[in-house]
N, C-alpha and C. Protein backbone atom coordinates (compact mmCIF):
# COMPACT_ATOMS: atom_id res chain seq x y z
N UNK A 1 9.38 4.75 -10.73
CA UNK A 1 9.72 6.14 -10.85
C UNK A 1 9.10 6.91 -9.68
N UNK A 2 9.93 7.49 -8.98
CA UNK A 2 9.46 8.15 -7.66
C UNK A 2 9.49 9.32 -7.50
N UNK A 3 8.89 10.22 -7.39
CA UNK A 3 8.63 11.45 -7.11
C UNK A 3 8.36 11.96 -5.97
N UNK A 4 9.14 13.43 -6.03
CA UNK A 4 8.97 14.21 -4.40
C UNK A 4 7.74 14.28 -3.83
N UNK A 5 7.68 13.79 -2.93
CA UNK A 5 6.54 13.54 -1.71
C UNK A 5 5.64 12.18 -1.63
N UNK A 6 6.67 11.59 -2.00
CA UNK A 6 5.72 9.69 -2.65
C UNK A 6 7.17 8.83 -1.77
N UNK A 7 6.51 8.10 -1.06
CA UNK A 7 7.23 7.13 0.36
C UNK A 7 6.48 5.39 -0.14
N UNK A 8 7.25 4.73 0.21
CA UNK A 8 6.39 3.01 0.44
C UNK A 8 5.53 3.42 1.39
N UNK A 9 4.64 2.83 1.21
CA UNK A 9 3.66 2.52 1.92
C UNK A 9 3.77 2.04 3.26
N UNK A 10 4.74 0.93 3.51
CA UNK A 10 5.35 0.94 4.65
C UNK A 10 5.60 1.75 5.65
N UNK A 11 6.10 3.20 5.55
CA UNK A 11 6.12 4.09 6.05
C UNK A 11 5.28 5.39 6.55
N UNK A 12 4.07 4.67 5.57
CA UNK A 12 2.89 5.75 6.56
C UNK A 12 2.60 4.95 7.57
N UNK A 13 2.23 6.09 8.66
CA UNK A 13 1.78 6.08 10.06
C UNK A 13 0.05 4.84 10.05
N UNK A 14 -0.34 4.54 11.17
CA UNK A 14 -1.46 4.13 11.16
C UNK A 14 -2.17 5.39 11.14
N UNK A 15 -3.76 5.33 10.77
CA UNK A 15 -4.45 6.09 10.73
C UNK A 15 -4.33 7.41 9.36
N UNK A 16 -3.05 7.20 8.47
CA UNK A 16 -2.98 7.93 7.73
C UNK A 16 -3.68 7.58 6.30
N UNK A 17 -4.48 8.40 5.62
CA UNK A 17 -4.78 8.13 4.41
C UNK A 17 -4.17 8.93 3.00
N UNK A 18 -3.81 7.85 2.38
CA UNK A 18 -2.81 8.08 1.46
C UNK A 18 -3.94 7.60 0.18
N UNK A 19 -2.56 8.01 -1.08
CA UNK A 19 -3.04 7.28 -2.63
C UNK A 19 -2.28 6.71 -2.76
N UNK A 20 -2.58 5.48 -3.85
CA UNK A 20 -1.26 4.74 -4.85
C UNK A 20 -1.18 5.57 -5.71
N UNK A 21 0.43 5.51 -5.95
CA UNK A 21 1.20 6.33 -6.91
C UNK A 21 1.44 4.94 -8.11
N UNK A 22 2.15 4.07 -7.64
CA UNK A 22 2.66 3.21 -8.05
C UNK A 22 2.76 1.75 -7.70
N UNK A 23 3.60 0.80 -7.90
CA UNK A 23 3.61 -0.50 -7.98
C UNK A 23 4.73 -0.78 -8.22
N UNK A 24 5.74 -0.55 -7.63
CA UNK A 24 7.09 -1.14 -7.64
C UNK A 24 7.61 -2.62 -7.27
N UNK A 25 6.68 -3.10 -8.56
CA UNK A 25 6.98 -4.75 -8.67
C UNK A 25 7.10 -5.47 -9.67
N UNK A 26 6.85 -6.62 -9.70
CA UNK A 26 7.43 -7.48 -11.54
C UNK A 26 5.39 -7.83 -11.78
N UNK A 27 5.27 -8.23 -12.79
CA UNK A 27 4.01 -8.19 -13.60
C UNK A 27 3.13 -8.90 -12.72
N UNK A 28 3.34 -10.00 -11.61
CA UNK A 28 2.72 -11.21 -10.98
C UNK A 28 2.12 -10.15 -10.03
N UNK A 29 3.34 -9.67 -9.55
CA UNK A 29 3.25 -9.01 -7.96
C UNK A 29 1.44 -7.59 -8.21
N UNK A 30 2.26 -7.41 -9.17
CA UNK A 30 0.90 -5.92 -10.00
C UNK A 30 -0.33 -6.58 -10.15
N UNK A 31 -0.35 -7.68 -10.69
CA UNK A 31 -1.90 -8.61 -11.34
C UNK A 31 -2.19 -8.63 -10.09
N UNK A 32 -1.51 -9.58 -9.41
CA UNK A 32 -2.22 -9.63 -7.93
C UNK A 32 -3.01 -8.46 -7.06
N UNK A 33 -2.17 -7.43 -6.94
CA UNK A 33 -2.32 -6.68 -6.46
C UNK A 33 -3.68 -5.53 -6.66
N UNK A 34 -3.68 -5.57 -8.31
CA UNK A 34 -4.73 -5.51 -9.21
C UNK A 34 -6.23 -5.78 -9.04
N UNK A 35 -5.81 -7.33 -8.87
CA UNK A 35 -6.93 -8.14 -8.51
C UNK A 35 -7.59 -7.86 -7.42
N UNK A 36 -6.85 -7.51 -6.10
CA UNK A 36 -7.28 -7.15 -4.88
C UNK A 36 -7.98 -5.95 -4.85
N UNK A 37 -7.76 -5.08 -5.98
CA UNK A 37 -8.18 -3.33 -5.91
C UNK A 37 -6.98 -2.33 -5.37
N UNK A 38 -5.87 -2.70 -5.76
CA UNK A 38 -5.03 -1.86 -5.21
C UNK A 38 -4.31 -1.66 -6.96
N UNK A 39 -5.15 -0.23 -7.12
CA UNK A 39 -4.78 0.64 -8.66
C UNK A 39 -4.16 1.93 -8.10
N UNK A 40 -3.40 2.25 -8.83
CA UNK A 40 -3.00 3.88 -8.91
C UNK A 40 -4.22 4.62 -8.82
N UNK A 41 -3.94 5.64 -7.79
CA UNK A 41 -5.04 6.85 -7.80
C UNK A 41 -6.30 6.13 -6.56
N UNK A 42 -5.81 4.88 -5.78
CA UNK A 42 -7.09 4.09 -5.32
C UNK A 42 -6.28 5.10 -3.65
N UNK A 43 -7.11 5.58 -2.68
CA UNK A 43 -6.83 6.02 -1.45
C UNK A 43 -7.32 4.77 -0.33
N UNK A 44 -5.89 4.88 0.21
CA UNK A 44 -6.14 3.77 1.25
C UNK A 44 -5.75 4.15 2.55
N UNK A 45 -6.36 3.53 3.48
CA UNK A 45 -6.17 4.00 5.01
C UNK A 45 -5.10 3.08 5.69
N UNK A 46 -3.90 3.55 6.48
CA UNK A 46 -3.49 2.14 7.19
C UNK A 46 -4.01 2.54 8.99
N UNK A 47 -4.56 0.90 8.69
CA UNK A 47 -4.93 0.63 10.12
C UNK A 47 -3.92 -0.07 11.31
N UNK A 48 -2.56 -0.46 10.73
CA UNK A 48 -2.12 -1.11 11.63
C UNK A 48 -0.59 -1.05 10.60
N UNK A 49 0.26 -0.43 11.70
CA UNK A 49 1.93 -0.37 11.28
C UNK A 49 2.60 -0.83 12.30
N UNK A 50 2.73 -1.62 13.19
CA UNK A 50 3.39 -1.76 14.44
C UNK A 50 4.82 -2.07 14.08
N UNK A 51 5.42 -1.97 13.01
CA UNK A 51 6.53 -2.45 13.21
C UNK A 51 6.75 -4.39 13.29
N UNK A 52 5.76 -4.87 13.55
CA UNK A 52 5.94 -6.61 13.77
C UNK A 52 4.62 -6.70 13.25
N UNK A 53 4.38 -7.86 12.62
CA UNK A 53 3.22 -8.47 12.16
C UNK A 53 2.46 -8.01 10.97
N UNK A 54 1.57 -8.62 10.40
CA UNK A 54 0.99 -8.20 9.61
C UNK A 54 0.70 -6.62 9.27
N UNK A 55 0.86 -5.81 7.65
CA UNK A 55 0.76 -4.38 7.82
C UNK A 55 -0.95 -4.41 7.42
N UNK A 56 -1.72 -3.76 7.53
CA UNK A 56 -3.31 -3.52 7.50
C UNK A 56 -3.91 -2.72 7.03
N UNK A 57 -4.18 -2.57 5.86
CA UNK A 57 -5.35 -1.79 5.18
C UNK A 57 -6.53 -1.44 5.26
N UNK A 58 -6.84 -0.71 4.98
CA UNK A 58 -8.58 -0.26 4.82
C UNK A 58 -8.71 0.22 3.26
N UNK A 59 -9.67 -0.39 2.45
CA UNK A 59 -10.13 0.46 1.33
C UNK A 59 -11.92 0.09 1.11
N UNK A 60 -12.10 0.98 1.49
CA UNK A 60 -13.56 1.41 1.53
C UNK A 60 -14.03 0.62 3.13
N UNK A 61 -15.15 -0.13 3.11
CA UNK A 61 -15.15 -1.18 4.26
C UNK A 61 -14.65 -2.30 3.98
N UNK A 62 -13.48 -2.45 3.25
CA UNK A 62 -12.75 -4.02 3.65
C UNK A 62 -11.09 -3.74 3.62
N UNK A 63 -10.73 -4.59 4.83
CA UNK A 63 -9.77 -4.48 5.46
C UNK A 63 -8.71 -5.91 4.72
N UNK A 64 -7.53 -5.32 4.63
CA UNK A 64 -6.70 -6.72 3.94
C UNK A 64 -5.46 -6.11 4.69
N UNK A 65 -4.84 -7.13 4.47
CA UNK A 65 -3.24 -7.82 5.17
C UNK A 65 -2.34 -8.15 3.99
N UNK A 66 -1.20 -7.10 4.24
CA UNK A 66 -0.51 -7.35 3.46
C UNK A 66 0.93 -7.51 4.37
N UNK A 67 2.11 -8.50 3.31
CA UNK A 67 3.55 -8.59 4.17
C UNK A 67 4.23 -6.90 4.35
N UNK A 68 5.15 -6.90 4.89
CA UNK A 68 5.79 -5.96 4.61
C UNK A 68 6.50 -5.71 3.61
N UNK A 69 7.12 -6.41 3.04
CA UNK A 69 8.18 -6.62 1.48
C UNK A 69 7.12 -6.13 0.70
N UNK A 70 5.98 -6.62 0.69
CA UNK A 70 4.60 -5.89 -0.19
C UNK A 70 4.54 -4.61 -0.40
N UNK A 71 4.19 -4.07 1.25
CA UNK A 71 4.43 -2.51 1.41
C UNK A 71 5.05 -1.84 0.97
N UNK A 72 6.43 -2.48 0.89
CA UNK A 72 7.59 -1.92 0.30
C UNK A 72 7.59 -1.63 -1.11
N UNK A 73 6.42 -2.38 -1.60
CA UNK A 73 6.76 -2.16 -3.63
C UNK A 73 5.89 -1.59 -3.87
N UNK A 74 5.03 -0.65 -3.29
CA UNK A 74 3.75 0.46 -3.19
C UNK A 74 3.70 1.53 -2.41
N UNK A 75 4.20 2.35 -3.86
CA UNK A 75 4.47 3.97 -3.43
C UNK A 75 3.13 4.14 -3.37
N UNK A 76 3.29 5.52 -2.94
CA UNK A 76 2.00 6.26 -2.36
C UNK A 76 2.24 8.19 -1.85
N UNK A 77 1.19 8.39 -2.21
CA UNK A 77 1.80 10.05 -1.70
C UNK A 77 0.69 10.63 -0.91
């Protein structure tokens, strides 16, 4: 469920800090994701969008790698 002013994640800029809104995925994709610390309401920084290669997070001091198809199932506003 998406709401005005909430984009994939994919689409923020590097250097932008955003929130999770959501989790636009099936139950595996969420646990996982879960597991890593990526909850609704968690603010995350992206460090790296180039368009090719790995997309790059920051939440707090630790940095993770996620695919892009990933990005794609994590709204954010």
């Amino acid at each position: 469920m998406k709401t005005t002013g909430t984009r994939p994640l994919s689409q923020v800029a590097k250097g932008e800090i955003v929130s999770i809104v959501e989790i636009d995925g099936g139950r595996g994709l969420r646990s996982r994701l879960t597991t890593m610390g990526l909850l609704p309401k968690t603010r995350i920084e992206v460090v790296h969008n180039g368009g090719s290669g790995p997309f790059v997070i920051s939440i707090g001091n630790s940095r993770m790698a996620l695919g892009r198809a990933v990005a794609d199932k994590i709204v954010v506003e």
